[in-house]
Protein backbone atom coordinates (compact mmCIF):
# COMPACT_ATOMS: atom_id res chain seq x y z
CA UNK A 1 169.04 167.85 20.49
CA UNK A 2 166.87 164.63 20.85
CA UNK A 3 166.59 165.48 24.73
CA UNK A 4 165.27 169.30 23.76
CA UNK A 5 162.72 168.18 21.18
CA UNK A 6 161.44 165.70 23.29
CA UNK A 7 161.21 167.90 26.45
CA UNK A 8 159.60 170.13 24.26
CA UNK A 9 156.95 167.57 23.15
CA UNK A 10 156.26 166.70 26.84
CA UNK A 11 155.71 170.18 27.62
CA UNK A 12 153.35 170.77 24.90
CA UNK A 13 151.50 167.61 25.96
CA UNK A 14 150.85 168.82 29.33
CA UNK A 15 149.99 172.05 28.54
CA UNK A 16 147.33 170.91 25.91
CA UNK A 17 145.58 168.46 28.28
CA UNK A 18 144.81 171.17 31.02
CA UNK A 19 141.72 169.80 33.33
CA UNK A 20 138.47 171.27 32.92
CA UNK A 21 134.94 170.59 33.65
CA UNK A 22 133.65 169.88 30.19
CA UNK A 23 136.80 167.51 29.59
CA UNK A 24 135.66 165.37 33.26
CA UNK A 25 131.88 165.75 31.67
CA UNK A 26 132.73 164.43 28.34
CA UNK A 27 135.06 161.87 30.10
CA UNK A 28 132.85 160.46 32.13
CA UNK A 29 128.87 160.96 30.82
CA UNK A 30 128.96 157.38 29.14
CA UNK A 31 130.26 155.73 32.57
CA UNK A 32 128.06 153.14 33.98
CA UNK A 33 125.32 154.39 36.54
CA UNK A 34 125.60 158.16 35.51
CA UNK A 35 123.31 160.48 34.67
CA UNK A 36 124.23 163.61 33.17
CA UNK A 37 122.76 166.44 31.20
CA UNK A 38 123.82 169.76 29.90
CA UNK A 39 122.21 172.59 28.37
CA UNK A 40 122.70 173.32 25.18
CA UNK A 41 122.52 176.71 23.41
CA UNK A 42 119.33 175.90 21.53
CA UNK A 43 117.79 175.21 24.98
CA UNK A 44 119.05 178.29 27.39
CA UNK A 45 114.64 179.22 27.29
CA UNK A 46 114.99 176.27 29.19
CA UNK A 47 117.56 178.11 32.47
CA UNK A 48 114.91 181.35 31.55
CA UNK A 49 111.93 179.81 33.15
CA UNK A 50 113.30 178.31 36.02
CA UNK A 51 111.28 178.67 39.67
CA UNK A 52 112.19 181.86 41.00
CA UNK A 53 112.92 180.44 44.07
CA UNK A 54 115.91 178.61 42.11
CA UNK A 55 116.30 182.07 39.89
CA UNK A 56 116.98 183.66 43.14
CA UNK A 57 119.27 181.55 44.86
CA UNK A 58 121.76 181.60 41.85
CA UNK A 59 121.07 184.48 39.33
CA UNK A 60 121.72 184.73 35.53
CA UNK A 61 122.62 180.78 34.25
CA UNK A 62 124.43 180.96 30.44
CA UNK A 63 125.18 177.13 30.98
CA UNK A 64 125.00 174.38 32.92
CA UNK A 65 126.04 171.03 33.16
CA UNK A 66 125.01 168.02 35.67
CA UNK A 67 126.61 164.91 36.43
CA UNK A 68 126.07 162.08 39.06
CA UNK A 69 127.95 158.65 39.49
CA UNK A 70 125.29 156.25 41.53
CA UNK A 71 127.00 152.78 43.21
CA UNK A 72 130.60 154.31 42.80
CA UNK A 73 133.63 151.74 44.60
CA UNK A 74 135.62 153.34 46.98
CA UNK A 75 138.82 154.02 44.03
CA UNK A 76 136.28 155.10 41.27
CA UNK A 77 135.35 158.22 44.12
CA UNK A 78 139.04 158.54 44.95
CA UNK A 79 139.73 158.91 40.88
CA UNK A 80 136.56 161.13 40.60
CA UNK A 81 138.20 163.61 43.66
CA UNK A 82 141.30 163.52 42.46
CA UNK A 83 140.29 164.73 39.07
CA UNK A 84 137.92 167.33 40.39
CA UNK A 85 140.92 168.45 42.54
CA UNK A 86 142.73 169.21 39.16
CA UNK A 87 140.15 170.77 37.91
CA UNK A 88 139.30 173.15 40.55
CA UNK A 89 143.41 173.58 41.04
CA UNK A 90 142.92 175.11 37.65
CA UNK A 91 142.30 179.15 37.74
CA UNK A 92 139.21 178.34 40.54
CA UNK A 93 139.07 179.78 44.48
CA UNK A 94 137.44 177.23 47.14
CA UNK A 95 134.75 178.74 48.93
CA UNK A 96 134.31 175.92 50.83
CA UNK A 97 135.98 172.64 51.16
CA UNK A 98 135.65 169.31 53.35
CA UNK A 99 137.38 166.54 52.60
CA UNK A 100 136.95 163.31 54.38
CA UNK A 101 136.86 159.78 52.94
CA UNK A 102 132.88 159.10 52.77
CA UNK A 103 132.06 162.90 52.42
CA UNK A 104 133.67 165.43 49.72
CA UNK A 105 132.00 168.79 49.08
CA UNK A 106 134.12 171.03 47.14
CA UNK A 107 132.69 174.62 45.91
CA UNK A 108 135.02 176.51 43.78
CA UNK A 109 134.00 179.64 41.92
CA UNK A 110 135.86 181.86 39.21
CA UNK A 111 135.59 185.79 39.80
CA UNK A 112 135.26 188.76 37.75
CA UNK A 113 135.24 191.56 40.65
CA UNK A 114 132.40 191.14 42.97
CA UNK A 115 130.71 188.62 40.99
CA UNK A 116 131.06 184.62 40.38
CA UNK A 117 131.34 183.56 36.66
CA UNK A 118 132.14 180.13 36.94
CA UNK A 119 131.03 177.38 40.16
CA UNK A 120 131.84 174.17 40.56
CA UNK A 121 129.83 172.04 43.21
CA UNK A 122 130.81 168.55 44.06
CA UNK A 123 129.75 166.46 46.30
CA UNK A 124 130.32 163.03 47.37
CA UNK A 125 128.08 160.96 49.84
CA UNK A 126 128.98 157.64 50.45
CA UNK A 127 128.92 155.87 47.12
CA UNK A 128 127.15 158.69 45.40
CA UNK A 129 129.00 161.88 43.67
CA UNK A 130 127.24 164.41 41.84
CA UNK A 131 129.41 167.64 40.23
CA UNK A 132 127.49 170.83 38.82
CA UNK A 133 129.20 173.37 36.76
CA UNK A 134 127.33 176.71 36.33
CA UNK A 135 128.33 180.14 34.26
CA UNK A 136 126.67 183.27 34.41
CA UNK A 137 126.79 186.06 36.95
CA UNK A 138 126.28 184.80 40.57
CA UNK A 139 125.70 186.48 43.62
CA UNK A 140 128.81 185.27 45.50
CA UNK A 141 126.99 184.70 48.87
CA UNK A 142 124.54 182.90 47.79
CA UNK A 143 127.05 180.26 46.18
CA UNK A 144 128.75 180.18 49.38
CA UNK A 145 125.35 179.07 51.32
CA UNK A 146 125.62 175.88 49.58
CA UNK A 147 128.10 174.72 51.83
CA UNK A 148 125.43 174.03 53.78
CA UNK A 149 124.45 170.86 53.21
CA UNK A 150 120.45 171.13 53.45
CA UNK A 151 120.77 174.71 51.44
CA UNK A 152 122.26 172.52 48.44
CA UNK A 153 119.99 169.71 48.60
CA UNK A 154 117.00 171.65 48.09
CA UNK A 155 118.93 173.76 45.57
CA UNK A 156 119.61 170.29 43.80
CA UNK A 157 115.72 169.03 44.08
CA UNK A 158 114.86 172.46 43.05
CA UNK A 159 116.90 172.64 39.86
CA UNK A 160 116.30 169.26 38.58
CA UNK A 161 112.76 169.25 39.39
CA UNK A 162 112.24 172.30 37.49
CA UNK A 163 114.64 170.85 34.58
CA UNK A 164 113.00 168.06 34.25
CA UNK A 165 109.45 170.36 33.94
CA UNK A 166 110.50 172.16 31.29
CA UNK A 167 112.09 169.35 29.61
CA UNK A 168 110.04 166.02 29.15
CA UNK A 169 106.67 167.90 27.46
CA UNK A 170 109.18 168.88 24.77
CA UNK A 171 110.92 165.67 23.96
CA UNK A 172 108.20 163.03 25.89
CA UNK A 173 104.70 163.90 24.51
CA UNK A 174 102.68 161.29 26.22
């Protein structure tokens, strides 16, 4: 009886702590040498006036969330891929995937049909990693060009740049 209940409890304990993105976000926005940001609801005007270079290249946003590690030690990336590995092992297709020890990108998308609900991009450069997680309605082939690498670095620059825009004159008025 003891052996059932406690199976049971085990069970029910892995079950409950499935991996997702906002459980890595939450986990890890307070780390040392991250910067992270998310949009909240109050703030979705924010994803509405984005360039429409950036509009283009990914669609209709309903949220996003950003988070980079800067200075990371060779077993803080490992622990960072190996949880993004759960994560992405968790109801998400790769559309693209390289894996080698000073270079991780990892794009993994959630369908409905013909269109992408759910993407996660990671990417890890030498002692920097940097995840997105974006929901909305994506064109599919346009979240597969960002497996090239020069395609998602000016999608990054892009992004933030027009984030940031938008942001500080709200919250910084100097």
């Amino acid at each position: 009886m003891k052996k059932s209940v406690l199976l049971i409890c085990i069970s029910f304990l892995l079950l409950s702590c499935g991996s997702s993105f906002q459980g890595f976000y939450n986990n890890h926005k307070a780390d040392l040498g991250t910067t992270s940001f998310q949009v909240p609801n109050f703030m979705k005007a924010v994803l509405s006036t984005i360039s429409p270079e950036v509009k283009n290249a990914i669609g209709n946003i309903s949220d996003f969330k950003y988070i980079k590690f800067e200075n990371v030690s060779a077993q803080k990336r490992q622990s960072l891929i190996t949880e993004m590995n759960a994560i992405t092992n968790n109801g998400y297709l790769d559309v693209f995937r390289k894996n080698e020890l000073e270079n991780t990108r990892i794009i993994s998308v959630k369908e409905a049909g013909v269109v992408v609900t759910d993407a996660i991009i990671f990417i890890n450069k030498g002692t920097d990693v940097a995840a997105y997680y974006l929901q909305g309605n994506f064109d599919p082939e346009k979240i597969k060009s960002f497996a090239d690498e020069d395609t998602f670095n000016a999608f990054s620059s892009d992004l933030l740049q027009n984030y940031n825009t938008n942001l500080n004159p709200s919250f910084n008025p100097q």
